[in-house]
PDB file of N, CA and C in Angstrom:
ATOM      1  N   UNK A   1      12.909 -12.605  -7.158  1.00  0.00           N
ATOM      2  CA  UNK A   1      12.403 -11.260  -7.008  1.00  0.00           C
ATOM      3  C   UNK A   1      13.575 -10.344  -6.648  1.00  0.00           C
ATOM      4  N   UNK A   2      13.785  -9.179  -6.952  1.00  0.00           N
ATOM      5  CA  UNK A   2      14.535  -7.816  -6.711  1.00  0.00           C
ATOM      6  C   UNK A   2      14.766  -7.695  -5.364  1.00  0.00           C
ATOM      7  N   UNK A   3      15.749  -7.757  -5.319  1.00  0.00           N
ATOM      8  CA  UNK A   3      16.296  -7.209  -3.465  1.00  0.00           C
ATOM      9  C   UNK A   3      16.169  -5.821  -3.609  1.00  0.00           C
ATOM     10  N   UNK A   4      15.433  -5.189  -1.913  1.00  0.00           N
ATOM     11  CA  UNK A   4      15.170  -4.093  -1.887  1.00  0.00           C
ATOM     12  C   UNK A   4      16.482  -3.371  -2.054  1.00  0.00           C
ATOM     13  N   UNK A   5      16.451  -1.929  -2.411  1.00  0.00           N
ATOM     14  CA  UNK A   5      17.651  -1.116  -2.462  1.00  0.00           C
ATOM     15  C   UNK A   5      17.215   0.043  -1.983  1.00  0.00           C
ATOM     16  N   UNK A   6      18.032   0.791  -1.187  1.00  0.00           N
ATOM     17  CA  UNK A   6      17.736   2.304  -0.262  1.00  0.00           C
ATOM     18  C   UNK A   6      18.546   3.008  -1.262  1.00  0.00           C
ATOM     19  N   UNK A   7      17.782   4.928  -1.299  1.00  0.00           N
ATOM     20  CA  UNK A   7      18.793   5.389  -2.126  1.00  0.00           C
ATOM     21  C   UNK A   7      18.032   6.569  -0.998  1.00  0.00           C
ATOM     22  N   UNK A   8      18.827   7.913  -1.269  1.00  0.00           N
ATOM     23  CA  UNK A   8      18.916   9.001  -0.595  1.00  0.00           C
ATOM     24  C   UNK A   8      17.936   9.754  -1.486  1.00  0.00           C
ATOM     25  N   UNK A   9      17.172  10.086  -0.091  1.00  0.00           N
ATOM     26  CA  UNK A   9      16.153  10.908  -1.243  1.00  0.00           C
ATOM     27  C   UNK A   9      16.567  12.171  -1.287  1.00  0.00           C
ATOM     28  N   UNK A  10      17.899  12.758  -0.902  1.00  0.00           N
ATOM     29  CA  UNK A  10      17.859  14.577  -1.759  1.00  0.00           C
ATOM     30  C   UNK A  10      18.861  13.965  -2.695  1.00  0.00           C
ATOM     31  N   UNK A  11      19.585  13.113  -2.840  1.00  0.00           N
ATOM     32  CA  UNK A  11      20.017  12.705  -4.603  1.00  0.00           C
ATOM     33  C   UNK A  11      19.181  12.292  -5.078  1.00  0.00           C
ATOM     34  N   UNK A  12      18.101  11.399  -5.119  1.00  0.00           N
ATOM     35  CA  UNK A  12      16.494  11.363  -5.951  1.00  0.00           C
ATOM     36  C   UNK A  12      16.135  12.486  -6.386  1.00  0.00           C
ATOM     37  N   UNK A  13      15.727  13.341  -5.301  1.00  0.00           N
ATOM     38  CA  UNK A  13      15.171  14.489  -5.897  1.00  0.00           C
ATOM     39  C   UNK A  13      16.228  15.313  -6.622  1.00  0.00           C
ATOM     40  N   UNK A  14      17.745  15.502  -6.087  1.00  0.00           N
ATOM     41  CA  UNK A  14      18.508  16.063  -7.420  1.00  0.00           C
ATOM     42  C   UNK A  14      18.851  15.580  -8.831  1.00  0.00           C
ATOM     43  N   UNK A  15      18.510  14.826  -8.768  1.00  0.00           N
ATOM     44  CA  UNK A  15      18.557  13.927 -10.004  1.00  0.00           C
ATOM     45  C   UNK A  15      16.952  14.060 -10.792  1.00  0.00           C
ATOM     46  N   UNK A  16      15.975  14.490 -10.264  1.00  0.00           N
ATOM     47  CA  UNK A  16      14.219  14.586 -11.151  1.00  0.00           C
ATOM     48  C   UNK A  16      14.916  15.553 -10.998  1.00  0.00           C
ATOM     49  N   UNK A  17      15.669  16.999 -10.457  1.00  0.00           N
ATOM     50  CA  UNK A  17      15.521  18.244 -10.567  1.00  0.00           C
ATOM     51  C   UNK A  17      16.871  18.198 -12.114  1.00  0.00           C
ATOM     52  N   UNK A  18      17.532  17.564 -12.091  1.00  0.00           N
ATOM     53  CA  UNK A  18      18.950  17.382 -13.275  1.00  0.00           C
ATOM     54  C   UNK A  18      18.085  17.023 -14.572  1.00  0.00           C
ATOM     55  N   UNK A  19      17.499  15.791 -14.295  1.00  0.00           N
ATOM     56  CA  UNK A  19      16.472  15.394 -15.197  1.00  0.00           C
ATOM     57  C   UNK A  19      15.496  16.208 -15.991  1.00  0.00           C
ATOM     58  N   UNK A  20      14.691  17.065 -15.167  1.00  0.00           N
ATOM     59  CA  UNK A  20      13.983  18.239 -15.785  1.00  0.00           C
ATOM     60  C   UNK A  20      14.759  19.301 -16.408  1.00  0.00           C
ATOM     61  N   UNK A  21      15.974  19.757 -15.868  1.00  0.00           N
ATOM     62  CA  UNK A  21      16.392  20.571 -16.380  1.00  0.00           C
ATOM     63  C   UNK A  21      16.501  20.462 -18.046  1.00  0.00           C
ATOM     64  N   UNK A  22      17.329  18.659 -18.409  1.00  0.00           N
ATOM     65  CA  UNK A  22      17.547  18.488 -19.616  1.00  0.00           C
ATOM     66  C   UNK A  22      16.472  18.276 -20.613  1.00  0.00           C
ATOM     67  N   UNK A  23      15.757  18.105 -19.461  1.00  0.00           N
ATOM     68  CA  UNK A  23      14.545  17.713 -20.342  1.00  0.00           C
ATOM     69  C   UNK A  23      13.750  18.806 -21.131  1.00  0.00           C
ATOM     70  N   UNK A  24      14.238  19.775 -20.693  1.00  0.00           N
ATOM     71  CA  UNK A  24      13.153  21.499 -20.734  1.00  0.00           C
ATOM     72  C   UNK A  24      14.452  21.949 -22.109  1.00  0.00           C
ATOM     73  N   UNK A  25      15.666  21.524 -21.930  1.00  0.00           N
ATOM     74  CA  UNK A  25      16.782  21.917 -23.761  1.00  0.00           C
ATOM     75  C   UNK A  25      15.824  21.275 -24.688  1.00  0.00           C
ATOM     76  N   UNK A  26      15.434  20.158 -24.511  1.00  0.00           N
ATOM     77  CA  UNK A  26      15.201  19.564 -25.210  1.00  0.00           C
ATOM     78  C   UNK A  26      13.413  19.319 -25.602  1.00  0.00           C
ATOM     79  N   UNK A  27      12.752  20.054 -24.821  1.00  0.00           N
ATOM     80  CA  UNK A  27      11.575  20.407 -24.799  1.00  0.00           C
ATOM     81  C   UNK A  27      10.914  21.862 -24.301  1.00  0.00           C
ATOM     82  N   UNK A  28      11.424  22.648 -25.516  1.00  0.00           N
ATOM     83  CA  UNK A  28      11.231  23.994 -24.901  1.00  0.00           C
ATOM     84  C   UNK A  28       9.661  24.743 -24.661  1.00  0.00           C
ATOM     85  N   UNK A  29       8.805  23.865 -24.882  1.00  0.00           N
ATOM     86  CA  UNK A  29       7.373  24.400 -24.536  1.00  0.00           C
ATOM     87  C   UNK A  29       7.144  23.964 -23.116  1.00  0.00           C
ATOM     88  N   UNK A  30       8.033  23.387 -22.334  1.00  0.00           N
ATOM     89  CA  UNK A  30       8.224  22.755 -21.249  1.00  0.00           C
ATOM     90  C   UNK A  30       8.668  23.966 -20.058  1.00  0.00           C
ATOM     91  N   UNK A  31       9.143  25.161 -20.019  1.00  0.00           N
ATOM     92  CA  UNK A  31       9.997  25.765 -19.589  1.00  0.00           C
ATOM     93  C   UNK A  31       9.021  25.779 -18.385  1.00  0.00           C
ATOM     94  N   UNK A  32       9.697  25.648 -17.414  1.00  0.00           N
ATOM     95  CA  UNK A  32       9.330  25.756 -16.098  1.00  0.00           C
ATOM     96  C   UNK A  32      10.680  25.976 -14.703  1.00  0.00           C
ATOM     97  N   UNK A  33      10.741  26.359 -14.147  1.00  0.00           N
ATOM     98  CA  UNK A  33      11.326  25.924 -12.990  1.00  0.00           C
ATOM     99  C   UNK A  33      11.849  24.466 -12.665  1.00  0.00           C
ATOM    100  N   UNK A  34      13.092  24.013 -11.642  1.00  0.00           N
ATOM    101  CA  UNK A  34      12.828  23.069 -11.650  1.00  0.00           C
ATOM    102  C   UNK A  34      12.214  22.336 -10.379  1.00  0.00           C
ATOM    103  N   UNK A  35      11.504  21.413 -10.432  1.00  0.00           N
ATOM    104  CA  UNK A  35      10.764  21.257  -9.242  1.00  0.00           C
ATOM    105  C   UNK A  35      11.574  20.963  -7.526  1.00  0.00           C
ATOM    106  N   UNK A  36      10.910  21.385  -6.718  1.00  0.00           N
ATOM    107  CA  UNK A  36      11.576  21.369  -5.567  1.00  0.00           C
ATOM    108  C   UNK A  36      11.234  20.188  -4.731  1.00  0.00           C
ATOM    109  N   UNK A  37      10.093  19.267  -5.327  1.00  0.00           N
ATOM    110  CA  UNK A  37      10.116  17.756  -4.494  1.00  0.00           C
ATOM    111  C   UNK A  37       9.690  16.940  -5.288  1.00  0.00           C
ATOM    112  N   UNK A  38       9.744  15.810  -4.757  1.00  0.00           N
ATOM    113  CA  UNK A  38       9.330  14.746  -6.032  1.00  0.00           C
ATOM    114  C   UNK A  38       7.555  14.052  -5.258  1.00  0.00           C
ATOM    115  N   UNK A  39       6.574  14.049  -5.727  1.00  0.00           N
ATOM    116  CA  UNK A  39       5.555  13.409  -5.647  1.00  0.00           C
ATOM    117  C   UNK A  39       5.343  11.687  -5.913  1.00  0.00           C
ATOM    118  N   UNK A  40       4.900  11.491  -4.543  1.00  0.00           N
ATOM    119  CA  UNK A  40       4.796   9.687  -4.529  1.00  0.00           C
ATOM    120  C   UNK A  40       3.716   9.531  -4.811  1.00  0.00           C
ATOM    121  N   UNK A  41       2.583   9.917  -5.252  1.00  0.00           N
ATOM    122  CA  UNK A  41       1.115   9.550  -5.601  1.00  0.00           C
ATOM    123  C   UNK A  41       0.882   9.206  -6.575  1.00  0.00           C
ATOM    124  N   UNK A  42      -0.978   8.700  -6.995  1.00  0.00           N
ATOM    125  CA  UNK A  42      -1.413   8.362  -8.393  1.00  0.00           C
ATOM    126  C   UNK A  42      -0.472   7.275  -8.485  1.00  0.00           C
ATOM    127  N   UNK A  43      -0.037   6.244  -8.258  1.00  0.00           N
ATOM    128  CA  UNK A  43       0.973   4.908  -8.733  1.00  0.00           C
ATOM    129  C   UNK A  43       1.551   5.545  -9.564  1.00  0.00           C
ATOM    130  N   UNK A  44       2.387   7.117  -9.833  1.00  0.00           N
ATOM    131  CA  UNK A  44       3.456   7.174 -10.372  1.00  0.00           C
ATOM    132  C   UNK A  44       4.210   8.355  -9.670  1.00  0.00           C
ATOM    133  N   UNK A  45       5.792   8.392  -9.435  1.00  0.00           N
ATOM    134  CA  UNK A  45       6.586   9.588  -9.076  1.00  0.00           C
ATOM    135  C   UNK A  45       6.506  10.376 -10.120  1.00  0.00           C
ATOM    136  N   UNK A  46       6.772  11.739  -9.557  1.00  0.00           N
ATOM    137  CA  UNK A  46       6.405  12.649 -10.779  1.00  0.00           C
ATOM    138  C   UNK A  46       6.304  14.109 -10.238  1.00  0.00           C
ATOM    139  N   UNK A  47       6.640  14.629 -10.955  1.00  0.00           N
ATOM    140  CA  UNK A  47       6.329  16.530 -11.171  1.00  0.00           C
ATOM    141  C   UNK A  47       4.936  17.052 -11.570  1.00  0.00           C
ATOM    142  N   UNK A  48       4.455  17.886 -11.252  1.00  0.00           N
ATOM    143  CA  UNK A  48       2.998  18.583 -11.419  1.00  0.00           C
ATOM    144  C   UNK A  48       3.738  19.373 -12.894  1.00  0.00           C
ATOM    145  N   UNK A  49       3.182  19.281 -13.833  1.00  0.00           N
ATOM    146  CA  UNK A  49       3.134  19.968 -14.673  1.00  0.00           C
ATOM    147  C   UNK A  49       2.029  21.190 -14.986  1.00  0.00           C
ATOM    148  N   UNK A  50       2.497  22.594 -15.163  1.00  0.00           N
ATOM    149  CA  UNK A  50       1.778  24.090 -14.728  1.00  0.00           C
ATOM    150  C   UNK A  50       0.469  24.247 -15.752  1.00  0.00           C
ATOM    151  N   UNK A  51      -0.485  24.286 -15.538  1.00  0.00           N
ATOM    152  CA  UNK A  51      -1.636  24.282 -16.604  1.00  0.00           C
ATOM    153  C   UNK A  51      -1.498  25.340 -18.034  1.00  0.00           C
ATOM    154  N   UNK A  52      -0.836  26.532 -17.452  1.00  0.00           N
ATOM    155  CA  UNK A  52      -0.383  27.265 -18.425  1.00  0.00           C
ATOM    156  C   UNK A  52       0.614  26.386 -20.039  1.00  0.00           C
ATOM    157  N   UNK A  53       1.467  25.444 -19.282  1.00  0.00           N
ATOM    158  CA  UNK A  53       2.067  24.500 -19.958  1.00  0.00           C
ATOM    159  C   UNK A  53       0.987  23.715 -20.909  1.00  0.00           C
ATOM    160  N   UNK A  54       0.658  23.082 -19.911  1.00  0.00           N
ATOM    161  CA  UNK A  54      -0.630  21.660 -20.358  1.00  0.00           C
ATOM    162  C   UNK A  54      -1.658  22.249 -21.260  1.00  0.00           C
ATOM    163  N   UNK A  55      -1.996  23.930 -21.605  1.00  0.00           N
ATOM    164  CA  UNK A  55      -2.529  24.515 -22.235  1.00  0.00           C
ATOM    165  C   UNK A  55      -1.796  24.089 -23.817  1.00  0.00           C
ATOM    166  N   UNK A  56      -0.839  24.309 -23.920  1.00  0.00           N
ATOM    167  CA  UNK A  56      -0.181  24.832 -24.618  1.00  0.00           C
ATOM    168  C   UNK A  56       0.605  23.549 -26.058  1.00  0.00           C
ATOM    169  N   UNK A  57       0.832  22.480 -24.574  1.00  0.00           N
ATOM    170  CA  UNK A  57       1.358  21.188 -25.385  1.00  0.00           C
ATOM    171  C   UNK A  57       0.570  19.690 -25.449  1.00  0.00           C
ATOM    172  N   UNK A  58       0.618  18.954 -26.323  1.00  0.00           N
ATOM    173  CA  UNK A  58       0.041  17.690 -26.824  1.00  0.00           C
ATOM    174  C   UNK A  58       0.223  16.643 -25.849  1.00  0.00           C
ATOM    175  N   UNK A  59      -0.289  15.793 -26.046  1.00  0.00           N
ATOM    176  CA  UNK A  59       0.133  14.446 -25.294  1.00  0.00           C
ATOM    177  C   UNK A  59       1.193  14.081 -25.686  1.00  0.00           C
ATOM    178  N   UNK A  60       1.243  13.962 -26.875  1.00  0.00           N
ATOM    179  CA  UNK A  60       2.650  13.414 -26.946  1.00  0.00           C
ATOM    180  C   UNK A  60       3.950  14.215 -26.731  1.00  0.00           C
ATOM    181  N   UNK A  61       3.607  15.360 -26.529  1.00  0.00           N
ATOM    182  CA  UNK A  61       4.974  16.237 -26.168  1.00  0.00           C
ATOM    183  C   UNK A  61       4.874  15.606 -24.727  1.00  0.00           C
ATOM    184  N   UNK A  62       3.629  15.807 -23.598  1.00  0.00           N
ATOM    185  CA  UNK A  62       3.667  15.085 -22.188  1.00  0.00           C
ATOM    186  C   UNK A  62       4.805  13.943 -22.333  1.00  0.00           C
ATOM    187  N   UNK A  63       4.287  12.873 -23.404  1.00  0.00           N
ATOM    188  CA  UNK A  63       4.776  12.048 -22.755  1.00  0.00           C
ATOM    189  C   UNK A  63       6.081  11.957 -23.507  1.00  0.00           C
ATOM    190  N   UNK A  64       6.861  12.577 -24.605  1.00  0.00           N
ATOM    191  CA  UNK A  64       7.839  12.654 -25.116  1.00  0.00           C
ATOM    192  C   UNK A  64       8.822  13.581 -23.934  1.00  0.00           C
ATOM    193  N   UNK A  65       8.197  14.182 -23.334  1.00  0.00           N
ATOM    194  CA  UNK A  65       8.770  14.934 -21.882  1.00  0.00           C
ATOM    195  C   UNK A  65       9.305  13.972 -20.669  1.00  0.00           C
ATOM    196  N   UNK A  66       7.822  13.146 -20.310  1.00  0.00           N
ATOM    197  CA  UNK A  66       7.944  12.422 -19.405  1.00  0.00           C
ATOM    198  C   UNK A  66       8.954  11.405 -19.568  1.00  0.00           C
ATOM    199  N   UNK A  67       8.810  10.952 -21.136  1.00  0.00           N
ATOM    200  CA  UNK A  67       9.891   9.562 -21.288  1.00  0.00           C
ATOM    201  C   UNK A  67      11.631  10.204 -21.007  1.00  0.00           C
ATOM    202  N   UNK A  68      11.422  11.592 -21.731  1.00  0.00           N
ATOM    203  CA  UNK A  68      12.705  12.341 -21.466  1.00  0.00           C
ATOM    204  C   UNK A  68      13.189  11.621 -19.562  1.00  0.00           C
ATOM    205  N   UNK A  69      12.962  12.684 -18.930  1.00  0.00           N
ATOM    206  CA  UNK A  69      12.636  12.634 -17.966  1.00  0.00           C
ATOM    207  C   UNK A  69      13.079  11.298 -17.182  1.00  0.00           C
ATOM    208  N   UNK A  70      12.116  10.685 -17.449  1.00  0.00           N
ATOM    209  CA  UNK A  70      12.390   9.073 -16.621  1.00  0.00           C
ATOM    210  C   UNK A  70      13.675   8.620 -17.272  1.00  0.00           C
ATOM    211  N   UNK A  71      14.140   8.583 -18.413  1.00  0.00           N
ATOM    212  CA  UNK A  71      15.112   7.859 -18.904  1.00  0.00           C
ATOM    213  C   UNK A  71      16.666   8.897 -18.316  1.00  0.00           C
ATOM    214  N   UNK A  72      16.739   9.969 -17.999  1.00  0.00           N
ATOM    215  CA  UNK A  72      17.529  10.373 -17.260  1.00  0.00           C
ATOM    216  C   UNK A  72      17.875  10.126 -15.878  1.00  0.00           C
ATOM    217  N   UNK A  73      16.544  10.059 -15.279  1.00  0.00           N
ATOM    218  CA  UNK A  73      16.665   9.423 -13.738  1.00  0.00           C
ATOM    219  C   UNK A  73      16.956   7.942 -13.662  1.00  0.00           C
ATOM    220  N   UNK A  74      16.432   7.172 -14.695  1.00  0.00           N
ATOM    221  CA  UNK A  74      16.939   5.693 -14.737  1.00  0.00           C
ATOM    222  C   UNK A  74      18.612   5.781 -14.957  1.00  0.00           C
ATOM    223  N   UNK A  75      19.266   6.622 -15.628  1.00  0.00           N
ATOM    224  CA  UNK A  75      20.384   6.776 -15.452  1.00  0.00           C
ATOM    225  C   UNK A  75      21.279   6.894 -14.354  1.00  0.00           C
ATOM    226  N   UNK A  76      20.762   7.983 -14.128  1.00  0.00           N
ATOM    227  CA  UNK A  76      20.918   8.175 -12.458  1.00  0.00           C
ATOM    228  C   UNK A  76      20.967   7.159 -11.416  1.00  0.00           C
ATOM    229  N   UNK A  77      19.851   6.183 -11.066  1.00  0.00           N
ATOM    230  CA  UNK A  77      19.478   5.440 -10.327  1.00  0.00           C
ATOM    231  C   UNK A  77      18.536   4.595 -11.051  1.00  0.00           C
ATOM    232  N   UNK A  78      19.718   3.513 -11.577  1.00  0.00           N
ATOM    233  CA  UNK A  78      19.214   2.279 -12.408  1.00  0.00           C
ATOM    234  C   UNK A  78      18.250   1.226 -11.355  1.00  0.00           C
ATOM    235  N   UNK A  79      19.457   1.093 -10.158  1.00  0.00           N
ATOM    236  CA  UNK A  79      18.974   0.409  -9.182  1.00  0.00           C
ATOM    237  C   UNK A  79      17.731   0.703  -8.736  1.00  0.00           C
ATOM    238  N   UNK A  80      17.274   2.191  -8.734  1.00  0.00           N
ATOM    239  CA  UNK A  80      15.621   2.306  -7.636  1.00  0.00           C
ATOM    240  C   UNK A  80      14.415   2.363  -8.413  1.00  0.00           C
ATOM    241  N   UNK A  81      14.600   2.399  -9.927  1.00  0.00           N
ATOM    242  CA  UNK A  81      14.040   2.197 -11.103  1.00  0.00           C
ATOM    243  C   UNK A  81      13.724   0.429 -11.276  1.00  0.00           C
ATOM    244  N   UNK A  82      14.474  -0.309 -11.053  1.00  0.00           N
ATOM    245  CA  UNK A  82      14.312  -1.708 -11.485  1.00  0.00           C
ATOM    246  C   UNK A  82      14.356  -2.070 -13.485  1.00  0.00           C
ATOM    247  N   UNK A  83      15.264  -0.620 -13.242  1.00  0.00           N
ATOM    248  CA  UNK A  83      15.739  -0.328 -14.859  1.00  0.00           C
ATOM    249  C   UNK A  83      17.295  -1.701 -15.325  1.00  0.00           C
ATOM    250  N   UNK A  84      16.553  -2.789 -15.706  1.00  0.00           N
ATOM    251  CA  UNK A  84      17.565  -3.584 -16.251  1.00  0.00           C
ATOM    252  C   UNK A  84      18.068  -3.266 -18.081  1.00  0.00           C
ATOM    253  N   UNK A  85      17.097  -4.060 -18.980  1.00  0.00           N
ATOM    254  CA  UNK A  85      17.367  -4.391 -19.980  1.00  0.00           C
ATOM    255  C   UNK A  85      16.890  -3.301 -21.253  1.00  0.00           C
ATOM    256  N   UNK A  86      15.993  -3.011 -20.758  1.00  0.00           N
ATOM    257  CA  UNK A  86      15.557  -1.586 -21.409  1.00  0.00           C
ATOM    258  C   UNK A  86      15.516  -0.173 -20.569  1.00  0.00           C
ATOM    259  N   UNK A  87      14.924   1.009 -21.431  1.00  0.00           N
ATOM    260  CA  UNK A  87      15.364   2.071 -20.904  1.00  0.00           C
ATOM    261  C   UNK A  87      13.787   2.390 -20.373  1.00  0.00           C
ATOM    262  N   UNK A  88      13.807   3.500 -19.032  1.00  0.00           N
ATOM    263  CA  UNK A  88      12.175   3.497 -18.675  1.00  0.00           C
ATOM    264  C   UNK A  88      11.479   4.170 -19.384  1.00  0.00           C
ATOM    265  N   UNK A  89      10.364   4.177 -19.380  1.00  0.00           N
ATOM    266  CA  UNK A  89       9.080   4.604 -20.160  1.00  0.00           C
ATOM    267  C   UNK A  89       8.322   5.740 -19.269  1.00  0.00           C
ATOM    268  N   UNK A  90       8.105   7.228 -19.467  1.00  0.00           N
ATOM    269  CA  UNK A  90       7.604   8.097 -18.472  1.00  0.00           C
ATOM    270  C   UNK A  90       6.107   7.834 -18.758  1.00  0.00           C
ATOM    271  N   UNK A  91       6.114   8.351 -17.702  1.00  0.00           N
ATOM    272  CA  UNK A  91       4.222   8.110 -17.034  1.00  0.00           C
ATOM    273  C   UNK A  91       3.580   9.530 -17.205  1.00  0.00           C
ATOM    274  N   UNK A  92       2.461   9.922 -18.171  1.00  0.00           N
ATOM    275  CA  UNK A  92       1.961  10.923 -18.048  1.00  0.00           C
ATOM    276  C   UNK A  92       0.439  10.478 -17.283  1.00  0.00           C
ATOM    277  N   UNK A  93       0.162  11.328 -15.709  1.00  0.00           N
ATOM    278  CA  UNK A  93      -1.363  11.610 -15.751  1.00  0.00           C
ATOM    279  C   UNK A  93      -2.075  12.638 -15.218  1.00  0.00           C
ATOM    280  N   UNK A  94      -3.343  12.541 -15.746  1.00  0.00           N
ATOM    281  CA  UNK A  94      -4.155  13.842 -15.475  1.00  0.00           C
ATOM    282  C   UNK A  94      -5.140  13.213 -14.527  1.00  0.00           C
ATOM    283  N   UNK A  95      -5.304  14.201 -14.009  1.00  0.00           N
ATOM    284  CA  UNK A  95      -6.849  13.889 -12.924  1.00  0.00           C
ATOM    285  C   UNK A  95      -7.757  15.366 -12.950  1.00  0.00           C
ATOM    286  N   UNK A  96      -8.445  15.743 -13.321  1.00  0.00           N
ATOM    287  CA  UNK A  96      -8.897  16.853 -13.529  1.00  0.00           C
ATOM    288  C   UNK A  96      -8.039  17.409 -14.061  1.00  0.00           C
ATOM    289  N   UNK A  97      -8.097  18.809 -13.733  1.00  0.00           N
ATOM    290  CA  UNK A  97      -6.903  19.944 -14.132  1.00  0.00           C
ATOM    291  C   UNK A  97      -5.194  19.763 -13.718  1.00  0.00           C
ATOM    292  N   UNK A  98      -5.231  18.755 -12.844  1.00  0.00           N
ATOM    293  CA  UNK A  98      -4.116  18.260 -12.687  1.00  0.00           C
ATOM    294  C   UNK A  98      -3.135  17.378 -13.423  1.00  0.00           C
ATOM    295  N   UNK A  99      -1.937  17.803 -13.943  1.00  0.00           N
ATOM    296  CA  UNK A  99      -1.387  16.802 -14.147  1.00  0.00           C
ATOM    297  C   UNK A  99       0.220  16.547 -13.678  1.00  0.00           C
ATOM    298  N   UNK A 100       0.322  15.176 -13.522  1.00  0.00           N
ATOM    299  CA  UNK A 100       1.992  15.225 -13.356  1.00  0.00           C
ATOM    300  C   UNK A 100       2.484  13.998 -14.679  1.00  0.00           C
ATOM    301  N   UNK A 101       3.993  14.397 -14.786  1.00  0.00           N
ATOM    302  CA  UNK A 101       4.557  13.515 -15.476  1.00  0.00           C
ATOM    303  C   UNK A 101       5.658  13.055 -14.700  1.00  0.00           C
ATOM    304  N   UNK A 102       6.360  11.670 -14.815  1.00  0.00           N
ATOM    305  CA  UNK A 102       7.316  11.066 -14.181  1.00  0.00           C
ATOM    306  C   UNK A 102       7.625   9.967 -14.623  1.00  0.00           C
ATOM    307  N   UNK A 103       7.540   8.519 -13.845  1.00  0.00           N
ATOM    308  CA  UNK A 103       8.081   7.077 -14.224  1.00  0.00           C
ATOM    309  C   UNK A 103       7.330   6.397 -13.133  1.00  0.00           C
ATOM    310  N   UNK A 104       6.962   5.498 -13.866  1.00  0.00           N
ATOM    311  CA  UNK A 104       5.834   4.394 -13.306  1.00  0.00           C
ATOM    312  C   UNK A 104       6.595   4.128 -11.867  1.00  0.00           C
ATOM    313  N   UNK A 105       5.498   2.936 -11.119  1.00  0.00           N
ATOM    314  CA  UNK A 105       6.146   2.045 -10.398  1.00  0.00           C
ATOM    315  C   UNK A 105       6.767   1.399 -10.975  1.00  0.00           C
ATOM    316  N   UNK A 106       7.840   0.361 -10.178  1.00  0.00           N
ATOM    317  CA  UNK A 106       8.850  -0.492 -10.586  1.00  0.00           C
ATOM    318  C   UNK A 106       7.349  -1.865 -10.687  1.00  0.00           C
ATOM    319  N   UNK A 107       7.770  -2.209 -11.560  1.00  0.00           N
ATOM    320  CA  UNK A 107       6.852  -3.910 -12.254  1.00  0.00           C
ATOM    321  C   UNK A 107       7.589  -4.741 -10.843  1.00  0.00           C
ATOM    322  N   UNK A 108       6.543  -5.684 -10.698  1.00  0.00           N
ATOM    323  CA  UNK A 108       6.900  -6.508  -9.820  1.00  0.00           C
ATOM    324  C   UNK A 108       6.803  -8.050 -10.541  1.00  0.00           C
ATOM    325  N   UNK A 109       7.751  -9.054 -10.176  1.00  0.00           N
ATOM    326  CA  UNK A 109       8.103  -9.522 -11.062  1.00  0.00           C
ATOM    327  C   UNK A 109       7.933 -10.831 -10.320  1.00  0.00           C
ATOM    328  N   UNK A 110       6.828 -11.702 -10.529  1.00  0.00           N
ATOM    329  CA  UNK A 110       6.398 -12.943 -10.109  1.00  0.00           C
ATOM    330  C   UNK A 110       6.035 -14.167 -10.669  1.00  0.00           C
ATOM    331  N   UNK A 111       7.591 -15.311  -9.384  1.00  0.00           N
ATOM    332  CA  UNK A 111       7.608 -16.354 -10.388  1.00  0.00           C
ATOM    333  C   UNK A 111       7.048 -17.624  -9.699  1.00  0.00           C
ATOM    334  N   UNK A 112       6.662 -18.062 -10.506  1.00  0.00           N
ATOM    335  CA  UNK A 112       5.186 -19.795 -10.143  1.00  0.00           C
ATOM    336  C   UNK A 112       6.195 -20.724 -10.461  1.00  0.00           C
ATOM    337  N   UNK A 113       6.435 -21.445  -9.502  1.00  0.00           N
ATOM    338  CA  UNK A 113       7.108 -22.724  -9.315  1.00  0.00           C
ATOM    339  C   UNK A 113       6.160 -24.235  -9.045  1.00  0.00           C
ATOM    340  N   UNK A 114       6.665 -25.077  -9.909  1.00  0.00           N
ATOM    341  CA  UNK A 114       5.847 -26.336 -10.076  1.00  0.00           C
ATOM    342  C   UNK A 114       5.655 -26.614  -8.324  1.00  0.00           C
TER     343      UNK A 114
END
């Protein structure tokens, strides 16, 4: 199993705020601000995305955003990701009128011995 790793959470959060930025060149129906904290809820980290937005764009832009997104911060911080062999996969969800996009939990990885 993964040894725990500590990382600083105002480089976390500058890094989702670096992350969004590139993510918004490259997804311009995205334009927003960039966020000022990062959200630990819903089993995924993540940004509230503005309904005015969520009006406007598809799921798959969400999650062509979100994957943006996560795969920059896995850059960032391969280690707090549990980002080895592939690149991460962003997490889009809604709960009512709410939604955020981000990057899953880290998979936990369990092994059965005879």
């Amino acid at each position: 199993m993964a040894k725990p790793v500590s990382i600083s959470l105002s480089k976390f959060t500058a890094s989702v705020q670096a992350a969004v930025k590139a993510a918004v060149v490259k997804h311009p129906k995205f334009q927003a601000a960039a966020p000022k904290g990062v959200s630990f809820a819903y089993l995924i980290r993540g940004i509230p995305v503005a309904e005015e937005i969520v009006a406007k764009v598809t799921m798959a832009e969400l999650q062509g955003f979100a994957t943006e997104v996560a795969g920059q911060i896995g850059q960032a911080h391969p280690e707090a990701l549990g980002v080895g062999l592939k690149a991460p996969v962003g997490a889009v969800l809604s709960v009512g009128h709410h939604v955020i996009c981000g990057i899953p939990p880290i998979e936990d990885v369990v092994q059965f011995e005879p």
